[in-house]
N, C-alpha and C. Protein backbone atom coordinates (compact mmCIF):
# COMPACT_ATOMS: atom_id res chain seq x y z
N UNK A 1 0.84 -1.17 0.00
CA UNK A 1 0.00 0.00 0.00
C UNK A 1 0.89 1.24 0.00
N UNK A 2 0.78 1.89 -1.04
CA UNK A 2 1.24 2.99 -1.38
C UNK A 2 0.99 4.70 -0.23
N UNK A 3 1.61 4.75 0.93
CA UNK A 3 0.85 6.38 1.46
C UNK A 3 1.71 7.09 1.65
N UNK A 4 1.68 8.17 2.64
CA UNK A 4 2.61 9.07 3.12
C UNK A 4 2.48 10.19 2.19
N UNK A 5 3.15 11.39 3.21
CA UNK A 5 3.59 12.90 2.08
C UNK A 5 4.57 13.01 2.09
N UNK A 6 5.45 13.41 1.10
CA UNK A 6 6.89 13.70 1.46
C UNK A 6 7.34 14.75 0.63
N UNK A 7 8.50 15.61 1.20
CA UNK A 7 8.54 16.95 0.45
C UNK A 7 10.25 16.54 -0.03
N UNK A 8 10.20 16.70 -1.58
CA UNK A 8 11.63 16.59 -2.16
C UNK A 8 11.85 17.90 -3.14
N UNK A 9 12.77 17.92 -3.54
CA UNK A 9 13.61 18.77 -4.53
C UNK A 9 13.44 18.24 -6.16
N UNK A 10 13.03 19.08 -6.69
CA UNK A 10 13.62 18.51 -8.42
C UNK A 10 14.97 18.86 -8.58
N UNK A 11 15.92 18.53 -9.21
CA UNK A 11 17.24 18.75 -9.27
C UNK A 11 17.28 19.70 -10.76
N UNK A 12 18.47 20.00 -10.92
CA UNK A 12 18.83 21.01 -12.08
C UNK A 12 18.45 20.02 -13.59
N UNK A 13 18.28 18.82 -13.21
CA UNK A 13 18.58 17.84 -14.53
C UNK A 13 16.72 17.24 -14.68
N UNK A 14 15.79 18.02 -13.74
CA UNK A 14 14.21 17.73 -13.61
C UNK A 14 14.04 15.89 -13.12
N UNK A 15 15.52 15.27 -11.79
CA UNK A 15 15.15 14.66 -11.33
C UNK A 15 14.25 14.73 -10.27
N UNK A 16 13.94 13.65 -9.53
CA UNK A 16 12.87 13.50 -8.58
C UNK A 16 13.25 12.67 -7.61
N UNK A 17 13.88 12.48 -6.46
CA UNK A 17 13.74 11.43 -5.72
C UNK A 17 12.83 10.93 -5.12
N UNK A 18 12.54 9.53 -5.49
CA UNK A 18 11.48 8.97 -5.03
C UNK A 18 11.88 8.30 -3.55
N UNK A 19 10.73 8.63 -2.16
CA UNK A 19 11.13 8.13 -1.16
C UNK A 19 11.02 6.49 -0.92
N UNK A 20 11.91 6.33 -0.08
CA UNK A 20 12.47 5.04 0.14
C UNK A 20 11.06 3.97 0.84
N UNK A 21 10.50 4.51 1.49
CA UNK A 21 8.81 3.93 1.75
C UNK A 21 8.23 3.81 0.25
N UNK A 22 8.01 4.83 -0.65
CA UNK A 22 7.29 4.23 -1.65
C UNK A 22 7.97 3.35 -2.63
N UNK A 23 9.11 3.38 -2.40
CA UNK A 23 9.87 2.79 -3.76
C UNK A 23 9.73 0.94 -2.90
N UNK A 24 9.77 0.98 -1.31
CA UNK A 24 9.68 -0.22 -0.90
C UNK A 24 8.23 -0.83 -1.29
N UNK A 25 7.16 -0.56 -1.57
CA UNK A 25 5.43 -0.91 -1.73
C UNK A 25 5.49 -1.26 -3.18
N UNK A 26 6.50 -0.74 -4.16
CA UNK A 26 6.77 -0.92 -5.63
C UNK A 26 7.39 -2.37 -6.09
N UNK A 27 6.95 -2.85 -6.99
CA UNK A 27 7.25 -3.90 -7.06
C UNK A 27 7.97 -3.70 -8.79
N UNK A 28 9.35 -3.92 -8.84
CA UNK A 28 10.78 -3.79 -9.75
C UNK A 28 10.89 -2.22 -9.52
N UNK A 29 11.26 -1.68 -10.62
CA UNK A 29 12.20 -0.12 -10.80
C UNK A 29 11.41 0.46 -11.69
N UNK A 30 9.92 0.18 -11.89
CA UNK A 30 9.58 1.06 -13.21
C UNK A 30 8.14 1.42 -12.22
N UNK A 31 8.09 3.18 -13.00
CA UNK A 31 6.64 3.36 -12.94
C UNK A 31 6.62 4.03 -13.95
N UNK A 32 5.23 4.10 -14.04
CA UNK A 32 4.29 5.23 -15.62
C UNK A 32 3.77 6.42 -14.83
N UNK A 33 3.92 7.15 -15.46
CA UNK A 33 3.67 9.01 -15.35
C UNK A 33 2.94 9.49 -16.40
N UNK A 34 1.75 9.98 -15.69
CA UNK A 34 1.01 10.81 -17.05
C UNK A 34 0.62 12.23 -16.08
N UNK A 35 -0.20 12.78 -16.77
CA UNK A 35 -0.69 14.10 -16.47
C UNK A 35 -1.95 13.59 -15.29
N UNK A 36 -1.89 14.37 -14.12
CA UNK A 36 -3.09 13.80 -13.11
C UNK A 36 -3.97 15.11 -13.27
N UNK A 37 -4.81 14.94 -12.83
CA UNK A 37 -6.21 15.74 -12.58
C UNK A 37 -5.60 16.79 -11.29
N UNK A 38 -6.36 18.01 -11.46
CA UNK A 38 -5.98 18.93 -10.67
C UNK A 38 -4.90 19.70 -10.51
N UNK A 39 -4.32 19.79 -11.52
CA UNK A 39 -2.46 20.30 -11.62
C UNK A 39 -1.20 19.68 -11.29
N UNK A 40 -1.62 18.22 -11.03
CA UNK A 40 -0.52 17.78 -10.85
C UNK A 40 0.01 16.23 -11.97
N UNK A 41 0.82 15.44 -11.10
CA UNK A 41 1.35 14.11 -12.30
C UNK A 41 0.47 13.12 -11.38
N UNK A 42 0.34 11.87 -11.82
CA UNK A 42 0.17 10.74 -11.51
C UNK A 42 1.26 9.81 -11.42
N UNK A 43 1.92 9.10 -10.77
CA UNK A 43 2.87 8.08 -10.81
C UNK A 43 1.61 6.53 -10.33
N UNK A 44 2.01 5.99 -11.32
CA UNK A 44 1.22 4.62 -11.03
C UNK A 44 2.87 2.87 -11.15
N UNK A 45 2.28 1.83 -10.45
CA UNK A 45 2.91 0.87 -10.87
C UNK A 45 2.14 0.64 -11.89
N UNK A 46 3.34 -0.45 -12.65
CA UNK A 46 2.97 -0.86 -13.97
C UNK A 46 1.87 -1.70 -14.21
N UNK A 47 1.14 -2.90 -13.26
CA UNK A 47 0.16 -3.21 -12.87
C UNK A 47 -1.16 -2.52 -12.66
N UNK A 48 -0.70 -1.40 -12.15
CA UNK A 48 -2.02 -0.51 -11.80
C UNK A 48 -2.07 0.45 -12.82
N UNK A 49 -1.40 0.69 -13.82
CA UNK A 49 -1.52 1.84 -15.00
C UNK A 49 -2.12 0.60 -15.96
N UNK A 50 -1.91 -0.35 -15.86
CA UNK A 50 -2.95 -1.40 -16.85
C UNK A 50 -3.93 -1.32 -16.39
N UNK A 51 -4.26 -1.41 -15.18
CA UNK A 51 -5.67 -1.13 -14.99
C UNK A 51 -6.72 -0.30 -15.57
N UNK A 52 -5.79 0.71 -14.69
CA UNK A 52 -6.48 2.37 -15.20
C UNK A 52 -6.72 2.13 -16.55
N UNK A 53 -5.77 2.63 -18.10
CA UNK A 53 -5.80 2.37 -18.98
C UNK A 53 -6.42 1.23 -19.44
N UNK A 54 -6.78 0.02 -19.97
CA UNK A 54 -7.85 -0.74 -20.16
C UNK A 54 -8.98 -0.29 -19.54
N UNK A 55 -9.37 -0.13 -18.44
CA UNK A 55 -10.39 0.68 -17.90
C UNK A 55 -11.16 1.62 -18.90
N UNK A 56 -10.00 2.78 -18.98
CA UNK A 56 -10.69 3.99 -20.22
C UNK A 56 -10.64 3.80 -21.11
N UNK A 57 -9.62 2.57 -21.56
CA UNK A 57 -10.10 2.16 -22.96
C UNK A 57 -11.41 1.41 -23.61
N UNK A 58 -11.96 0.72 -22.65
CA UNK A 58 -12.75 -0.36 -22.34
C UNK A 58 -14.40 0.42 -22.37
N UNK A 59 -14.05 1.42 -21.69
CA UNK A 59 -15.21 1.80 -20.95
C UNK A 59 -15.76 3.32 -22.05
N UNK A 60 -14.95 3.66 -23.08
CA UNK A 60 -15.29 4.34 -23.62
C UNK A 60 -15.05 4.99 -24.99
N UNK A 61 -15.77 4.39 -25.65
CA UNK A 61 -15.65 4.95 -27.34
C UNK A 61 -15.08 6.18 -27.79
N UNK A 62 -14.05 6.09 -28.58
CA UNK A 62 -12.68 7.04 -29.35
C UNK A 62 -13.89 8.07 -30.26
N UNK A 63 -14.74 7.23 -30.45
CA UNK A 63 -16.23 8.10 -31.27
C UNK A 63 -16.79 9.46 -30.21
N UNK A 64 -16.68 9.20 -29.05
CA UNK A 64 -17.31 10.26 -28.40
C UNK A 64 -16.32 11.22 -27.92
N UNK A 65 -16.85 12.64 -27.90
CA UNK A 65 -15.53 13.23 -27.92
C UNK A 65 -15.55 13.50 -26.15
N UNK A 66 -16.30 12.94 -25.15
CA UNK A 66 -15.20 12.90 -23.46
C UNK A 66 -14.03 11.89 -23.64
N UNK A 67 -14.90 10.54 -24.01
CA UNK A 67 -13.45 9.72 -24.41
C UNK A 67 -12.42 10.20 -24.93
N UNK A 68 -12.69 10.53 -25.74
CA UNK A 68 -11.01 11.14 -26.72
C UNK A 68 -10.34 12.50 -25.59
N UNK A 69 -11.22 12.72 -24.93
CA UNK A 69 -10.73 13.83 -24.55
C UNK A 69 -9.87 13.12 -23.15
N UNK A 70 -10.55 12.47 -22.32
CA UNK A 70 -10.12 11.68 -21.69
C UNK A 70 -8.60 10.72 -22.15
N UNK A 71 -8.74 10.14 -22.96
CA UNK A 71 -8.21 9.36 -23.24
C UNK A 71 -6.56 10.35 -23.91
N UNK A 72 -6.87 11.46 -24.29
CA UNK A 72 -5.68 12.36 -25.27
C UNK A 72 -4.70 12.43 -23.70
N UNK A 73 -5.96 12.97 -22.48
CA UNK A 73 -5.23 13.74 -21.51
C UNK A 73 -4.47 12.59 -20.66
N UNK A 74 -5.19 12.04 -20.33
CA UNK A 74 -4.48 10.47 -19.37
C UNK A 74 -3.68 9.61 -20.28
N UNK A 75 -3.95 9.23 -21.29
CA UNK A 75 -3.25 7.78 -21.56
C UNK A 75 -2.68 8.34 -22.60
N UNK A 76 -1.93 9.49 -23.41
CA UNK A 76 -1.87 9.56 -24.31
C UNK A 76 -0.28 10.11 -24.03
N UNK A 77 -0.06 10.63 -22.83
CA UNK A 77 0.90 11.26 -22.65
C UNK A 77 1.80 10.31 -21.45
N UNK A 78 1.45 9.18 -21.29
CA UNK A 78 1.84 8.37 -20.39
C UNK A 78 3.46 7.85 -20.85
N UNK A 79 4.31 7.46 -19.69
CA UNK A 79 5.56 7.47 -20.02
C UNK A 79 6.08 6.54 -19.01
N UNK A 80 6.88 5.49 -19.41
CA UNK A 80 7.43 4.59 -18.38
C UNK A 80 8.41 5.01 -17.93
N UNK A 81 9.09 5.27 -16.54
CA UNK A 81 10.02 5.92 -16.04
C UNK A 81 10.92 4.73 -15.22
N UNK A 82 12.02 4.66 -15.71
CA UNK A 82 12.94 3.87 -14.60
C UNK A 82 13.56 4.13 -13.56
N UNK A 83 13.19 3.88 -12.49
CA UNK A 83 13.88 4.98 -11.20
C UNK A 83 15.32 4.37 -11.15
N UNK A 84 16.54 5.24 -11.24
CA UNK A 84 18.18 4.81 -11.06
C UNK A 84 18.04 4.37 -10.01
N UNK A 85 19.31 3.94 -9.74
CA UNK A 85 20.51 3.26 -8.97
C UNK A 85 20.47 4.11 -7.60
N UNK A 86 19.88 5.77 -7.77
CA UNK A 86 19.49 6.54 -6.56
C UNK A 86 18.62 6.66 -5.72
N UNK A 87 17.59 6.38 -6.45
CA UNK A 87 15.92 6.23 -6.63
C UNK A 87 15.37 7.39 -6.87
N UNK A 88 16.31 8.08 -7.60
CA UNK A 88 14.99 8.76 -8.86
C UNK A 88 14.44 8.37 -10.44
N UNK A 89 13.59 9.24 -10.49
CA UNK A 89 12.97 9.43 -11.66
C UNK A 89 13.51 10.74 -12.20
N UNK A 90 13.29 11.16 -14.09
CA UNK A 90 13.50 11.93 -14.28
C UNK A 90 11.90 12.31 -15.05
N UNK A 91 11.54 13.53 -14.85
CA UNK A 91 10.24 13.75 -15.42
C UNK A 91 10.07 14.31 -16.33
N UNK A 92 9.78 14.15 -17.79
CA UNK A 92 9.50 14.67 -18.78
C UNK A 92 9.02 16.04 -18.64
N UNK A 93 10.26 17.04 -19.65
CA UNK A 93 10.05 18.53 -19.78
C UNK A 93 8.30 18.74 -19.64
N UNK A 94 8.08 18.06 -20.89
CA UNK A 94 6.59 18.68 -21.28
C UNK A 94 5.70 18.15 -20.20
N UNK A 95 5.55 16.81 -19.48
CA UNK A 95 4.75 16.53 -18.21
C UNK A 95 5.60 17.35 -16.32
N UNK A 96 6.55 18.07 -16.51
CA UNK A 96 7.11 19.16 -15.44
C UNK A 96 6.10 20.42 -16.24
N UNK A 97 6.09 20.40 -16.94
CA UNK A 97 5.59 21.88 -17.41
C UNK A 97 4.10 22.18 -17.45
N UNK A 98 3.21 21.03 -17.86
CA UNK A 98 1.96 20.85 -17.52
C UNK A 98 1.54 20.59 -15.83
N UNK A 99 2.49 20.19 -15.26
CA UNK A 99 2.04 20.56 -13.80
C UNK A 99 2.43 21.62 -13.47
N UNK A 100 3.25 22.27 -13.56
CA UNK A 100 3.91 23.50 -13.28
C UNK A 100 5.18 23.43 -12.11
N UNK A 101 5.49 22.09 -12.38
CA UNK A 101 6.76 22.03 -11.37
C UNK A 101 7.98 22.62 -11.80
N UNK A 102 8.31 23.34 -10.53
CA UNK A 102 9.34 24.11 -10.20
C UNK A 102 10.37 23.50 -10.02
N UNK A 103 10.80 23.69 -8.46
CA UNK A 103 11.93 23.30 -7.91
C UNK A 103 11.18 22.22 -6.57
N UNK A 104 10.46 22.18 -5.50
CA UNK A 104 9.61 22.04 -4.41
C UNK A 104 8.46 21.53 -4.60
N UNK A 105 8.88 20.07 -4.12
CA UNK A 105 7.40 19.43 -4.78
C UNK A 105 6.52 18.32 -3.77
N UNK A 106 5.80 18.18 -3.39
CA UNK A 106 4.84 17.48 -3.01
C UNK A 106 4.72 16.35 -3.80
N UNK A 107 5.06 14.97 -2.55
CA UNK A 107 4.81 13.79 -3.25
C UNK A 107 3.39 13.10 -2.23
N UNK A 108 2.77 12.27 -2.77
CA UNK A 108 1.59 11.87 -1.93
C UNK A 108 1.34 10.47 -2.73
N UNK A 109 1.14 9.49 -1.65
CA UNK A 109 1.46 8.64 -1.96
C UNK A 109 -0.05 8.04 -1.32
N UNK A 110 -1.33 7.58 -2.75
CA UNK A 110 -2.62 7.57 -2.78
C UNK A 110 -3.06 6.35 -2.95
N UNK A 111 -2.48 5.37 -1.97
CA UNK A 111 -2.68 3.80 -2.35
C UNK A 111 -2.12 2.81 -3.08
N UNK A 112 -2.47 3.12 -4.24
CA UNK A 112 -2.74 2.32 -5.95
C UNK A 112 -1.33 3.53 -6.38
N UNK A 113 -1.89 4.40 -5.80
CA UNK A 113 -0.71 5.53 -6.94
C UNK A 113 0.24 6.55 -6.18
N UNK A 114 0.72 7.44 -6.98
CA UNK A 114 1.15 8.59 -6.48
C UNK A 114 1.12 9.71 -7.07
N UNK A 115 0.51 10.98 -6.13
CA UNK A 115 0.80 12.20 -6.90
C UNK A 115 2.07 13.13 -6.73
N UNK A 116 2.52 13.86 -7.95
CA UNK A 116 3.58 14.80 -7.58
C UNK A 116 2.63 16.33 -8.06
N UNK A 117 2.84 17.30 -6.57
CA UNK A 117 2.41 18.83 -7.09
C UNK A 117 3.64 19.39 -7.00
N UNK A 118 3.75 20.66 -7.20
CA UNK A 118 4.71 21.69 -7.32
C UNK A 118 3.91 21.68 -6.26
N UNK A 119 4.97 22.12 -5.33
CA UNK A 119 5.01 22.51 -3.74
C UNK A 119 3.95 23.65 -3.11
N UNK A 120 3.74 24.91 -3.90
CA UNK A 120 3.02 26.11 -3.83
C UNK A 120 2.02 25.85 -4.61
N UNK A 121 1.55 25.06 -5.46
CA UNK A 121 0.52 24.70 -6.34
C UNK A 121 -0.19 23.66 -4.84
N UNK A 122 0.19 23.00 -4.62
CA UNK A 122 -0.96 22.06 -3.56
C UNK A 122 -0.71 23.16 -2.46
N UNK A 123 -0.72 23.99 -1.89
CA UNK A 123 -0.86 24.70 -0.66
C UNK A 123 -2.28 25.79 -1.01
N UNK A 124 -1.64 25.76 -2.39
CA UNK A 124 -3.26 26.95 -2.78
C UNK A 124 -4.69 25.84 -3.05
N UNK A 125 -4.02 24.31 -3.61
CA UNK A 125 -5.13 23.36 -3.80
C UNK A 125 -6.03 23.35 -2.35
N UNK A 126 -5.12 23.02 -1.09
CA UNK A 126 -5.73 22.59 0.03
C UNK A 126 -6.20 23.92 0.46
N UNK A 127 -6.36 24.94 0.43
CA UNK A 127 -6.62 25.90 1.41
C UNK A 127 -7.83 26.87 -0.37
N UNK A 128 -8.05 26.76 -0.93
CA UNK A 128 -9.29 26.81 -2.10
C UNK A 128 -10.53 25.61 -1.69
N UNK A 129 -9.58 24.31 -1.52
CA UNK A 129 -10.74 23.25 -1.81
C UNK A 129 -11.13 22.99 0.09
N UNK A 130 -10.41 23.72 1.27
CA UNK A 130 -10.79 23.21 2.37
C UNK A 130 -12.43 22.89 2.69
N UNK A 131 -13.51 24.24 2.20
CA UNK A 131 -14.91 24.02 2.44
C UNK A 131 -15.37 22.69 2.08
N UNK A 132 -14.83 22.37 0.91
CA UNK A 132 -15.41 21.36 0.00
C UNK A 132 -14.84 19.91 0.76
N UNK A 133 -13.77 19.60 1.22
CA UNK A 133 -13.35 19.16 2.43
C UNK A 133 -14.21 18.76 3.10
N UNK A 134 -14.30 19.85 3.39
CA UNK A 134 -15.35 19.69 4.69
C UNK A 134 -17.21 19.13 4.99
N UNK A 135 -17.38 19.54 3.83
CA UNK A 135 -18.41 19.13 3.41
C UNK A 135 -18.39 17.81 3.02
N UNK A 136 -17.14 17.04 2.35
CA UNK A 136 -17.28 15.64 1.84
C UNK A 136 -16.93 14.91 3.23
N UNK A 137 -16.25 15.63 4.00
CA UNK A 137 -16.06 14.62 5.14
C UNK A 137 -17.23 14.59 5.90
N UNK A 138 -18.34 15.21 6.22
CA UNK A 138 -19.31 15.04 6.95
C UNK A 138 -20.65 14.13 5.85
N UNK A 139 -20.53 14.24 4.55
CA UNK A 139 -20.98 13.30 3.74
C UNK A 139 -20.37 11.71 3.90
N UNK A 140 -19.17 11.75 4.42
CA UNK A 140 -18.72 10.21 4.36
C UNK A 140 -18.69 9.91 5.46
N UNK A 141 -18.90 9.92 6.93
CA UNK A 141 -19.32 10.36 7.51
C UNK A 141 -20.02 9.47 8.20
N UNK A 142 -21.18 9.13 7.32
CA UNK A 142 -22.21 8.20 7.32
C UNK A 142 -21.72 6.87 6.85
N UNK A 143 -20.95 6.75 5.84
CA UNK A 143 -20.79 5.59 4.99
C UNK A 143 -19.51 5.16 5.84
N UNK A 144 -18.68 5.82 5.94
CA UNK A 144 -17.32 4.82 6.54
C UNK A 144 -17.27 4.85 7.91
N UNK A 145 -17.36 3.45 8.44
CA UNK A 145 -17.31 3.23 10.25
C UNK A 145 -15.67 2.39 10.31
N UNK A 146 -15.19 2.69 10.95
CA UNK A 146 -13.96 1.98 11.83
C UNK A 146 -13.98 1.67 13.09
């Protein structure tokens, strides 16, 4: 199980170190990176990006244009990444630039997956979306007992 937050550096060369908890829940040296929802990347294992992908492929006709639209933004820009001998990744110019990563980045580690934000991009996410927060947590609330 993939969790935790952890705050790293991109390096001058747009590496990433991936922390040593998530890289242990990973199973070999590869993950896939596409563009995630909300301004940031997605990091998935290679197992679980088959999922996803067959999923949207499966579930929705190239004829309709959410699919395509769907399908251009998630699976189209997807990229297998080999984490080195350090345990980074290096992240594609054009997927650093569509999130808007900087230098300071937010890693979050979402089960099945992982997200990377630019560091100041998720501080304005959490403190915009807190109401809404708040509201889904008293909606779930009801449904999840521990």
């Amino acid at each position: 199980m993939i969790t935790g937050q952890y705050h790293n550096a991109l390096d001058e060369k747009g590496r990433l170190s991936v922390p040593q908890r998530i890289r242990a829940e990973i199973t070999g040296n590869v993950l896939v990176i596409t563009r995630g929802i909300d301004s940031c990347l997605w990091l998935f294992p290679p197992e679980e990006w088959k999922t996803l992908s067959d999923s949207l492929m499966s579930a929705a006709s190239p004829f309709t244009k959410k699919a395509r639209l769907m399908q251009r933004r998630i699976i189209a820009p997807a990229v297998e990444l080999e984490i080195d001998k350090s345990g980074r990744i290096t992240i594609p110019q054009s997927l650093k630039e569509s999130a808007g990563l900087t230098k300071d980045c937010v890693i979050l580690g979402i089960k099945k997956y992982i997200e990377v934000w630019d560091e100041s991009a998720y501080e304005s996410y959490l403190s915009t979306n807190e109401d809404e927060f708040q509201e889904a947590a008293e909606e779930l609330g009801g449904l999840v007992s521990f």
